[in-house]
N, C-alpha and C. Protein backbone atom coordinates (compact mmCIF):
# COMPACT_ATOMS: atom_id res chain seq x y z
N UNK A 1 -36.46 -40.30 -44.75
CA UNK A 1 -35.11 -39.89 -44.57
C UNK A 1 -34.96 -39.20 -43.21
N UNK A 2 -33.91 -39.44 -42.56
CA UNK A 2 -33.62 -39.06 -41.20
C UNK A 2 -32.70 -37.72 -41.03
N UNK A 3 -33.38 -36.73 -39.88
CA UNK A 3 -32.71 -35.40 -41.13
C UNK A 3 -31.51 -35.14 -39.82
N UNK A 4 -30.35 -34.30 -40.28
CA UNK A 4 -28.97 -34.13 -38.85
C UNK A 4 -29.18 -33.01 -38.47
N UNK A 5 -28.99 -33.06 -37.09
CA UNK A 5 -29.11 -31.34 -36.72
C UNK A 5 -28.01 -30.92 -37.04
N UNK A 6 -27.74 -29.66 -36.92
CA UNK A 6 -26.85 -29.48 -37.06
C UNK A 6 -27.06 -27.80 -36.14
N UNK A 7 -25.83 -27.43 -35.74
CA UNK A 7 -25.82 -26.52 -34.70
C UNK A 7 -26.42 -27.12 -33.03
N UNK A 8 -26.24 -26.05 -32.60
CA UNK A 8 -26.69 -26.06 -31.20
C UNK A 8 -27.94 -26.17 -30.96
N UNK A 9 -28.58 -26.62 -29.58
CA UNK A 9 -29.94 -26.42 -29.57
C UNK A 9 -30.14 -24.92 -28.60
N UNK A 10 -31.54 -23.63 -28.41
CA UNK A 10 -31.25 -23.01 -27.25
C UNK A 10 -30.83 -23.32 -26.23
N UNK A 11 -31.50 -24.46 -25.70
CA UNK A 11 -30.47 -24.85 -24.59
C UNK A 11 -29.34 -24.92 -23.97
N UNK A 12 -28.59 -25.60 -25.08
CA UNK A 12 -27.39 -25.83 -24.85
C UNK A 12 -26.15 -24.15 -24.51
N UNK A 13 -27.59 -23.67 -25.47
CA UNK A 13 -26.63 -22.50 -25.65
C UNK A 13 -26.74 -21.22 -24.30
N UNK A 14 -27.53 -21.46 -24.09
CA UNK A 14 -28.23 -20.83 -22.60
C UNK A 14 -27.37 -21.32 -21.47
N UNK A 15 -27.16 -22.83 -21.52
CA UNK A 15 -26.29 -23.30 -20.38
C UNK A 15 -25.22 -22.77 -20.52
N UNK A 16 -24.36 -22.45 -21.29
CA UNK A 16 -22.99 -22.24 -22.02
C UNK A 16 -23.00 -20.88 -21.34
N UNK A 17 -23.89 -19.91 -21.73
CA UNK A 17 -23.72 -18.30 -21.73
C UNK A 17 -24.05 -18.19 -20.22
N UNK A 18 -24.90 -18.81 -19.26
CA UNK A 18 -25.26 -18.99 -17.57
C UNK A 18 -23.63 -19.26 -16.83
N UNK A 19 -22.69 -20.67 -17.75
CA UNK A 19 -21.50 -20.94 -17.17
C UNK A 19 -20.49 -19.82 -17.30
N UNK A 20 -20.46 -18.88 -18.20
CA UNK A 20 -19.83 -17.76 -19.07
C UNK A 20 -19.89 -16.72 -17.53
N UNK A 21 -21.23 -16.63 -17.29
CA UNK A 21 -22.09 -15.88 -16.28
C UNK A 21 -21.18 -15.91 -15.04
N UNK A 22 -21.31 -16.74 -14.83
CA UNK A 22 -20.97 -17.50 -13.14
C UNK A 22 -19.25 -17.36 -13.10
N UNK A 23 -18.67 -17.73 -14.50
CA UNK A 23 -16.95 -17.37 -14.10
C UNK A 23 -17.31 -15.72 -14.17
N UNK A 24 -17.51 -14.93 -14.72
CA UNK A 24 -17.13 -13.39 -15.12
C UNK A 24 -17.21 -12.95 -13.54
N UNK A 25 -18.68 -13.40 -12.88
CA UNK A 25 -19.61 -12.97 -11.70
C UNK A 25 -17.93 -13.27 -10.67
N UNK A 26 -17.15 -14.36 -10.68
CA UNK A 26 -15.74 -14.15 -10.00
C UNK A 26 -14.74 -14.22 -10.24
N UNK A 27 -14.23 -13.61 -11.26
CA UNK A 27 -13.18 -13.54 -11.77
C UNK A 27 -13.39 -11.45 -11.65
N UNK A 28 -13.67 -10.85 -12.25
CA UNK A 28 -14.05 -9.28 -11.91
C UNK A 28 -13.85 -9.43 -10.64
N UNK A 29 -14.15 -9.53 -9.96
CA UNK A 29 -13.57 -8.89 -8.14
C UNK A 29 -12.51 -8.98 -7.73
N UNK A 30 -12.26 -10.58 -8.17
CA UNK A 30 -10.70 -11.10 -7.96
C UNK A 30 -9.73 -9.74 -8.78
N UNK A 31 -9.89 -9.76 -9.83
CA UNK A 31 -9.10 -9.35 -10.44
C UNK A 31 -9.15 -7.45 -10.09
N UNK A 32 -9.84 -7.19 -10.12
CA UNK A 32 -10.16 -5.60 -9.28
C UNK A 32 -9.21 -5.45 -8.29
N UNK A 33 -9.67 -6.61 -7.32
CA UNK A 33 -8.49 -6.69 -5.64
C UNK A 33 -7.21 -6.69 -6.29
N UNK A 34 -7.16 -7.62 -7.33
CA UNK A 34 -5.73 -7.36 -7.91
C UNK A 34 -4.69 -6.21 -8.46
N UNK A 35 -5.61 -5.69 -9.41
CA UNK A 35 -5.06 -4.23 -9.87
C UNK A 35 -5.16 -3.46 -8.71
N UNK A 36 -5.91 -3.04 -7.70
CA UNK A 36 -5.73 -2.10 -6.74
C UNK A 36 -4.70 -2.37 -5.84
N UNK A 37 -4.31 -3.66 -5.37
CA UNK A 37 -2.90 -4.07 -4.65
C UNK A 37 -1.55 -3.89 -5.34
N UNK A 38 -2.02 -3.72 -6.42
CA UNK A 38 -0.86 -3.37 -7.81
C UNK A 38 -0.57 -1.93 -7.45
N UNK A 39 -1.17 -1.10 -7.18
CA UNK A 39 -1.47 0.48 -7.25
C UNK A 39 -1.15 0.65 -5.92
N UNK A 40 -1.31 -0.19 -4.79
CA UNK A 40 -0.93 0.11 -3.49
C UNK A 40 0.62 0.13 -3.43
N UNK A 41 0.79 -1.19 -4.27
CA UNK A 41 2.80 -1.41 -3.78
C UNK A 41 3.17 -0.45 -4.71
N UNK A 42 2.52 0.20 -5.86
CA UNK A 42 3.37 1.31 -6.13
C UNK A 42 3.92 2.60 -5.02
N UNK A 43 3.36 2.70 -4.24
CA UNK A 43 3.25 3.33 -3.05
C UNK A 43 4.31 3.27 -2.21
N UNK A 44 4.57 1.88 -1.82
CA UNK A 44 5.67 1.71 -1.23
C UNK A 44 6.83 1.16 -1.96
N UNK A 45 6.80 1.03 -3.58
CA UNK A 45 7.62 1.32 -3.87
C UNK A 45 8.91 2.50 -4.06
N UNK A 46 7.39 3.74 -3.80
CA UNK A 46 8.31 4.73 -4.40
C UNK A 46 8.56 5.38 -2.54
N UNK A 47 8.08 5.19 -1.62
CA UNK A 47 8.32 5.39 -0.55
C UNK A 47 9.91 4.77 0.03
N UNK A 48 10.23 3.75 -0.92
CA UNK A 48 11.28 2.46 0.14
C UNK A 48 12.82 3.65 0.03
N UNK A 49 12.73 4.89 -1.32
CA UNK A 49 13.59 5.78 -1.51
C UNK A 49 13.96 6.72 -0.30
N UNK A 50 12.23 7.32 0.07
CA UNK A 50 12.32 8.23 0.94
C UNK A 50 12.80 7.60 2.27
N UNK A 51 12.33 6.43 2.58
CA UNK A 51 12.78 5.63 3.73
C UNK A 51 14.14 5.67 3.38
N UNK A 52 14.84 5.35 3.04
CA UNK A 52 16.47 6.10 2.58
C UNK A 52 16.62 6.97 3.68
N UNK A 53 16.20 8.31 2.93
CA UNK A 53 16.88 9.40 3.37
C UNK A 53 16.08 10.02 4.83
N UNK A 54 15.42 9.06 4.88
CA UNK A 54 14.63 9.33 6.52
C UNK A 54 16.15 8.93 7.20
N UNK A 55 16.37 7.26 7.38
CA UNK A 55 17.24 7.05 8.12
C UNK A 55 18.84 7.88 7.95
N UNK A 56 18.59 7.96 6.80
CA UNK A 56 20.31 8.95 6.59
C UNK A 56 20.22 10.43 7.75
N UNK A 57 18.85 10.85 7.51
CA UNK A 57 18.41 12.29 8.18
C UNK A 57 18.77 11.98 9.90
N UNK A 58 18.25 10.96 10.43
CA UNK A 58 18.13 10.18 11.20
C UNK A 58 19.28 9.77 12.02
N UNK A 59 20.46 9.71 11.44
CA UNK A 59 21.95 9.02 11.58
C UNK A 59 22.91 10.14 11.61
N UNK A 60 22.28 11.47 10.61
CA UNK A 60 22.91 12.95 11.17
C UNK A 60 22.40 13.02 12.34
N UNK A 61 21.21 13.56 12.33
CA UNK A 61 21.05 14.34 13.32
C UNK A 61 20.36 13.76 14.87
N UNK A 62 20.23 12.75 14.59
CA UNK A 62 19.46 11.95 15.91
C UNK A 62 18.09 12.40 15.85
N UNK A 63 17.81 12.99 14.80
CA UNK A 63 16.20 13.38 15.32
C UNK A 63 14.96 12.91 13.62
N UNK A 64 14.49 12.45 14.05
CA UNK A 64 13.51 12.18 12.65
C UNK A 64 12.90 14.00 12.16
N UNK A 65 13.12 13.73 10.72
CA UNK A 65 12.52 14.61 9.91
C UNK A 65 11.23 15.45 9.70
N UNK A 66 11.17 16.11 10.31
CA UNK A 66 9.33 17.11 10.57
C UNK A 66 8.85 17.06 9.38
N UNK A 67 9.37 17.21 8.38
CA UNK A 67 8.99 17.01 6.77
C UNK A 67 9.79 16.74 5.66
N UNK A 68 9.28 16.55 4.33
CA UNK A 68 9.97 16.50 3.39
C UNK A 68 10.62 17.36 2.43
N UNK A 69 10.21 18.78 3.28
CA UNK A 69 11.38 19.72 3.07
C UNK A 69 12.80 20.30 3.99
N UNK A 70 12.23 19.59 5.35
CA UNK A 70 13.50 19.26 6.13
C UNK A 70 14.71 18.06 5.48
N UNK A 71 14.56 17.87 4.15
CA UNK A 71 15.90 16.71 3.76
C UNK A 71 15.66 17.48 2.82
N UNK A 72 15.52 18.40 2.37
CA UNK A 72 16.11 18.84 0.88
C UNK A 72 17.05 19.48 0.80
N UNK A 73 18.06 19.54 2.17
CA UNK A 73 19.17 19.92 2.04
C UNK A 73 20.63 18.63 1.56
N UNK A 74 19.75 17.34 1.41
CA UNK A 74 20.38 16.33 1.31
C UNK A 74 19.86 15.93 -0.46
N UNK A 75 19.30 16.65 -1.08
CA UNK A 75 18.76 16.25 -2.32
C UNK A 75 17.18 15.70 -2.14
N UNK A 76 16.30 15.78 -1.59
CA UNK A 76 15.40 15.25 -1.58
C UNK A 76 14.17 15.41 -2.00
N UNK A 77 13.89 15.80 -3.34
CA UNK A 77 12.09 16.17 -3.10
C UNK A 77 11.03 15.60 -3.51
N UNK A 78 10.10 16.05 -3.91
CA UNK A 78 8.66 15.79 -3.46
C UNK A 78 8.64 14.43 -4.97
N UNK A 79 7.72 13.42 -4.68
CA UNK A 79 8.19 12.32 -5.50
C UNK A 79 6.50 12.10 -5.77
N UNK A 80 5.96 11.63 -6.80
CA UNK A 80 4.90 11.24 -7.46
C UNK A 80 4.81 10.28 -7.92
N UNK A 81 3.78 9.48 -8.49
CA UNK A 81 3.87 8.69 -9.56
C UNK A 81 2.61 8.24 -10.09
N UNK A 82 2.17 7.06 -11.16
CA UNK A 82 0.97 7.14 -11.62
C UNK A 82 -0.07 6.66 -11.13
N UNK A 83 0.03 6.39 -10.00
CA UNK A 83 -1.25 6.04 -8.69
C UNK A 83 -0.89 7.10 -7.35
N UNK A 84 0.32 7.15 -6.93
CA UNK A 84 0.32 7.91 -6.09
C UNK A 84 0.31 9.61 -6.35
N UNK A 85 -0.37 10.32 -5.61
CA UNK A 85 -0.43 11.73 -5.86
C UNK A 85 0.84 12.62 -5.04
N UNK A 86 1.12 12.22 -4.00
CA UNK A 86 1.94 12.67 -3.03
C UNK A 86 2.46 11.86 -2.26
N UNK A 87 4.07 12.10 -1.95
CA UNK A 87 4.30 11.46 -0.69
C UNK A 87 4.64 12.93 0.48
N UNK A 88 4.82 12.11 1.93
CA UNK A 88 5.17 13.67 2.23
C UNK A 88 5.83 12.69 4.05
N UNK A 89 6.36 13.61 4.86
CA UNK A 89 7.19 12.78 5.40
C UNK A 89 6.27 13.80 6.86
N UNK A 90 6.12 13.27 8.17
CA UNK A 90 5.44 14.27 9.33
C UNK A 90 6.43 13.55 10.45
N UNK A 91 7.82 13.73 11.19
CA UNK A 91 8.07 13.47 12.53
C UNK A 91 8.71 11.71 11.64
N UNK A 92 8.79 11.80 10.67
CA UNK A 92 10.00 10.43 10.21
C UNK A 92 8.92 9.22 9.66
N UNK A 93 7.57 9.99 9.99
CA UNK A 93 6.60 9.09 9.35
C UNK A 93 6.43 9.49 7.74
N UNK A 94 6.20 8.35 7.09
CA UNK A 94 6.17 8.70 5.31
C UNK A 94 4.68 8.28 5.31
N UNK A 95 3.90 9.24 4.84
CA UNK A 95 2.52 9.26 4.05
C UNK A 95 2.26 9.26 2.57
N UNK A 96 1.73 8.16 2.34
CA UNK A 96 1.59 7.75 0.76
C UNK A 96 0.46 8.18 0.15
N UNK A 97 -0.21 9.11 -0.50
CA UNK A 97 -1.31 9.90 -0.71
C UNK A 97 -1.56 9.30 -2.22
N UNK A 98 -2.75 8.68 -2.26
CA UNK A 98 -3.44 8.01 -3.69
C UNK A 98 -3.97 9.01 -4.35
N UNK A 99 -3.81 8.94 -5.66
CA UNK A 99 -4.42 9.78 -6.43
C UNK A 99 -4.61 9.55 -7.87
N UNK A 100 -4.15 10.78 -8.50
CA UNK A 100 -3.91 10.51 -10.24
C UNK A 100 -5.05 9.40 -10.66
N UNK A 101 -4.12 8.37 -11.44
CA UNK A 101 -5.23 7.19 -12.19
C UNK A 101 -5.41 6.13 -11.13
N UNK A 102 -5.01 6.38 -9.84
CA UNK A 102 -5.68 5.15 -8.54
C UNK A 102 -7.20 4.87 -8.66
N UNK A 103 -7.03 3.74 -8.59
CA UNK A 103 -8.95 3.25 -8.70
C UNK A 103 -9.49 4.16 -7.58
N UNK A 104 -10.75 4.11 -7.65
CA UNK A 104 -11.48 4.72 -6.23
C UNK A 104 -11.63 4.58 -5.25
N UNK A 105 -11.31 3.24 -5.24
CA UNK A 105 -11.46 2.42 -3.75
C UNK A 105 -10.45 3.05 -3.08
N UNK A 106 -8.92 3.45 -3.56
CA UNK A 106 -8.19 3.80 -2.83
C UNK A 106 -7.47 5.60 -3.22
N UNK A 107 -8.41 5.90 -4.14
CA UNK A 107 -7.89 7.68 -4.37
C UNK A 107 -8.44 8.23 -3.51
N UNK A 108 -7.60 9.29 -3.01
CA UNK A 108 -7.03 10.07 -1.58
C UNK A 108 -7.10 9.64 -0.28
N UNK A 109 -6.56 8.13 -0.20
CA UNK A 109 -6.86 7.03 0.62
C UNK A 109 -4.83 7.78 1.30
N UNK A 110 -4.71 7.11 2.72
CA UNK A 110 -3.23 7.44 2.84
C UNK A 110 -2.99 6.14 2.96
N UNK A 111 -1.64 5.53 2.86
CA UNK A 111 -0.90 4.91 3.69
C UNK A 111 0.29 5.03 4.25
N UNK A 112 0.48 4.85 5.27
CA UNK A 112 1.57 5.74 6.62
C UNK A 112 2.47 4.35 6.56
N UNK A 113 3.94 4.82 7.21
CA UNK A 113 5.22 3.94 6.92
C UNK A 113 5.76 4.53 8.12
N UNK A 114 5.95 3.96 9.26
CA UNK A 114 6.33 4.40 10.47
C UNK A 114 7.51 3.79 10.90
N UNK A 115 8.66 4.77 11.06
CA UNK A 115 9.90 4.15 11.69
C UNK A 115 9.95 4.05 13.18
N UNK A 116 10.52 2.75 13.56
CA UNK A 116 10.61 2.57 15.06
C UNK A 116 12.47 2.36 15.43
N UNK A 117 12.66 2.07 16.41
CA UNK A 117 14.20 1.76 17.21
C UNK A 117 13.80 0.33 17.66
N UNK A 118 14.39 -0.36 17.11
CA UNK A 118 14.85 -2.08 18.04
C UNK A 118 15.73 -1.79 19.88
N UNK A 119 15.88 -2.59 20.03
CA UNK A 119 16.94 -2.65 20.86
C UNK A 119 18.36 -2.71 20.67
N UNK A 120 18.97 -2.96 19.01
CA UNK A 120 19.97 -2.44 18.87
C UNK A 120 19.83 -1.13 18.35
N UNK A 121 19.13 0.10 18.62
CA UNK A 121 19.26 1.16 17.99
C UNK A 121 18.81 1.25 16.57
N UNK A 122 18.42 -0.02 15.64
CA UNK A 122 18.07 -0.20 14.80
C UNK A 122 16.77 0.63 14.15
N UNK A 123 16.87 0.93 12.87
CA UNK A 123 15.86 1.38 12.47
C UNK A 123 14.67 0.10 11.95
N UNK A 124 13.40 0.12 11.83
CA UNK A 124 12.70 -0.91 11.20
C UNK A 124 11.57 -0.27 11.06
N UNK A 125 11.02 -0.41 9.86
CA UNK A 125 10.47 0.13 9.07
C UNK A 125 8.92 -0.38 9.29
N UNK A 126 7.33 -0.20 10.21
CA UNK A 126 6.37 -0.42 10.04
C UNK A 126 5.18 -0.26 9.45
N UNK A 127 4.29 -0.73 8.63
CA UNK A 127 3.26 0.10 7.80
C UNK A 127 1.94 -0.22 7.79
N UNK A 128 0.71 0.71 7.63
CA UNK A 128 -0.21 0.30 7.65
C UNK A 128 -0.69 -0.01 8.59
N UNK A 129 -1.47 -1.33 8.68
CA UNK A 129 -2.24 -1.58 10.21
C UNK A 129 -1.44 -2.85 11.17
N UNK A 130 0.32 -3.13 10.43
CA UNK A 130 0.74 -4.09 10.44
C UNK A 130 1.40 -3.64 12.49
N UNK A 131 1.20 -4.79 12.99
CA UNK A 131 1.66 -4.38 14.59
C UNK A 131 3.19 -5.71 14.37
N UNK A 132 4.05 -4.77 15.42
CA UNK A 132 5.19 -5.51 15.79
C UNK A 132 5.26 -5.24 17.12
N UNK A 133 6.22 -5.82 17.85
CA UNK A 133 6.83 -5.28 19.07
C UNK A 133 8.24 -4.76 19.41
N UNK A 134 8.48 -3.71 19.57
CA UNK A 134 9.65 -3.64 19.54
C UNK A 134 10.34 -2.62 21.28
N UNK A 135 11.34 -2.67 21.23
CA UNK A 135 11.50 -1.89 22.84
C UNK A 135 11.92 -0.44 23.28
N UNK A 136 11.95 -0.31 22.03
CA UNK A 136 12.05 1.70 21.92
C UNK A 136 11.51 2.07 20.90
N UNK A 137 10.38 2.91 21.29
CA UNK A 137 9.49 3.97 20.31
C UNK A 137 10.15 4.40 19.85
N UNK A 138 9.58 6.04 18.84
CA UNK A 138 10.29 6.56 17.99
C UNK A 138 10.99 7.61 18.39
N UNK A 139 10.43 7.79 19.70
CA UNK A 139 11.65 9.11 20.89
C UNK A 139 12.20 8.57 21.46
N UNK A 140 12.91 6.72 21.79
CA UNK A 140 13.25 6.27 22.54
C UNK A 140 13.13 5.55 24.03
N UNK A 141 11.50 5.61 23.90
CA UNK A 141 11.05 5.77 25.20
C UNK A 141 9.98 4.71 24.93
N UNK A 142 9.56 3.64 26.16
CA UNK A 142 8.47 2.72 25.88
C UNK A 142 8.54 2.19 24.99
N UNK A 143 7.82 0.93 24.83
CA UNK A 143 7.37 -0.24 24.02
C UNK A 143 6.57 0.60 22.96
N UNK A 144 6.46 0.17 21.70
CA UNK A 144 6.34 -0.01 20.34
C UNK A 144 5.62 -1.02 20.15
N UNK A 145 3.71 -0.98 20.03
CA UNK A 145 3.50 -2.15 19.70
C UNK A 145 2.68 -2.24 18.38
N UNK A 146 2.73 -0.98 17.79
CA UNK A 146 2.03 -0.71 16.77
C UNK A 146 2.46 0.35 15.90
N UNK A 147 1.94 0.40 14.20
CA UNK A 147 2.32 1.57 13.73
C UNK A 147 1.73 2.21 13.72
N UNK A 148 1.29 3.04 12.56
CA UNK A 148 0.97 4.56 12.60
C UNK A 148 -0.32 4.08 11.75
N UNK A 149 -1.37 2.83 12.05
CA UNK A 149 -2.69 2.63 12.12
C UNK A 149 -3.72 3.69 11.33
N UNK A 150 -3.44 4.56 12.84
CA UNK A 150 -4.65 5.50 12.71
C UNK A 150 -4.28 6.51 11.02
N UNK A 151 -3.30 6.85 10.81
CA UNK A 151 -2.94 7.57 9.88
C UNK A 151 -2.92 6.91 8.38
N UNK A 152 -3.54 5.47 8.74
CA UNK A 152 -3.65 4.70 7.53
C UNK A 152 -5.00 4.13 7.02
N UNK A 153 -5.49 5.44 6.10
CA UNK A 153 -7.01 4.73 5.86
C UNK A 153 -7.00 3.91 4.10
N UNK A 154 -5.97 3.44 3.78
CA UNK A 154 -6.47 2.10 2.74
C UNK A 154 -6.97 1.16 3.72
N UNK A 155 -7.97 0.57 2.60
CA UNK A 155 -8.66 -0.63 3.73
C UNK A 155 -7.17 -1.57 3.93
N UNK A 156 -7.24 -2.67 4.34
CA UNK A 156 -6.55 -3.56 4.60
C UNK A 156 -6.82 -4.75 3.14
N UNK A 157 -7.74 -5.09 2.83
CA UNK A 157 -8.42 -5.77 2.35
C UNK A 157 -6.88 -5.60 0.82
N UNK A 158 -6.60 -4.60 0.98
CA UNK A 158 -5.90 -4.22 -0.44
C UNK A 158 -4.44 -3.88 0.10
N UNK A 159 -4.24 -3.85 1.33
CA UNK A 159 -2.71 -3.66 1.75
C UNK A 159 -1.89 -4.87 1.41
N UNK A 160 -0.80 -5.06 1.26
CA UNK A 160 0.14 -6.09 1.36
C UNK A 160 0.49 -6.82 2.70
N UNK A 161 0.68 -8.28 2.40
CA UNK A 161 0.23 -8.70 3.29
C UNK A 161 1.69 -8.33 4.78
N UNK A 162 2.90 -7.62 4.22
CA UNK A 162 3.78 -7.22 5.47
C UNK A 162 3.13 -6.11 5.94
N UNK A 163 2.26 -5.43 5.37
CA UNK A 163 1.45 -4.38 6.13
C UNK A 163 0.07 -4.37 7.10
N UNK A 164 0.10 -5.90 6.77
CA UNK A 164 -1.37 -6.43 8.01
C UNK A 164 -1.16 -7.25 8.58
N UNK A 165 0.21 -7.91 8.91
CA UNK A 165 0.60 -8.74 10.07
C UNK A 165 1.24 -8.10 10.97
């Protein structure tokens, strides 16, 4: 009598749990980069507010904001959320301070949001390590060919991609 296997052989089953292996081995990183870019745009989500009342500050008085207690005469204060620890505003620049439940890669990491002048007087909004060109700095004076870089230590690797072009 001829007998049926029945089940798997080790083999088969070894190959199976090696292929199991090899997706997990890239799918985890991918997905890591993912949640931490998740946790970054919270950042500039809750920044796109303060950028508000930068330019409102901006349109009074002709002069960018030394801090974010220089607009709290306009309603403005200090804003948090569940990745970011702080925002805080230096000369019209907005600093995005990681914290709270932010992964590690990017807790107490900054990212900086730098306002510039176009040539129509325009405000436009730069971030991160992202370079533009534009024809009046932020005192009016000289070419604009970059933002506020140095004041931005998230890697790039995890910035959005309008913040690294």
């Amino acid at each position: 009598m001829k007998s049926v296997q029945k089940g798997f052989t080790l083999i088969e089953l070894m190959i199976v749990i090696a292929i199991i292996g090899i997706l997990a081995a890239i799918a985890i990183p991918a997905y890591q980069n993912y949640t931490i870019r998740a946790q970054v745009t919270e950042g500039l989500s809750l920044a796109s507010g303060i950028e508000t009342d930068v330019e409102q500050y901006y349109s009074n008085t002709g002069n960018w904001p030394s801090t974010l207690t220089a607009m709290s005469t306009m309603g403005v204060s200090a804003v948090s959320g569940k990745y970011v620890s702080a925002l805080s505003v230096s000369n019209g620049t907005i600093e995005v301070t990681y914290g709270n439940s932010a992964s590690s890669y990017i807790g107490t990491k900054k990212l900086a949001i730098q306002p510039y002048l176009d040539s129509n007087n325009d405000i436009v909004w730069v971030c991160g390590t992202s370079t533009t060109t534009l024809t009046k700095n932020t005192d009016g004076s000289g070419t604009a060919s970059t933002a506020a870089s140095g004041a931005t230590s998230v890697s790039p690797t995890y910035l959005p991609s309008n913040c690294t072009t």
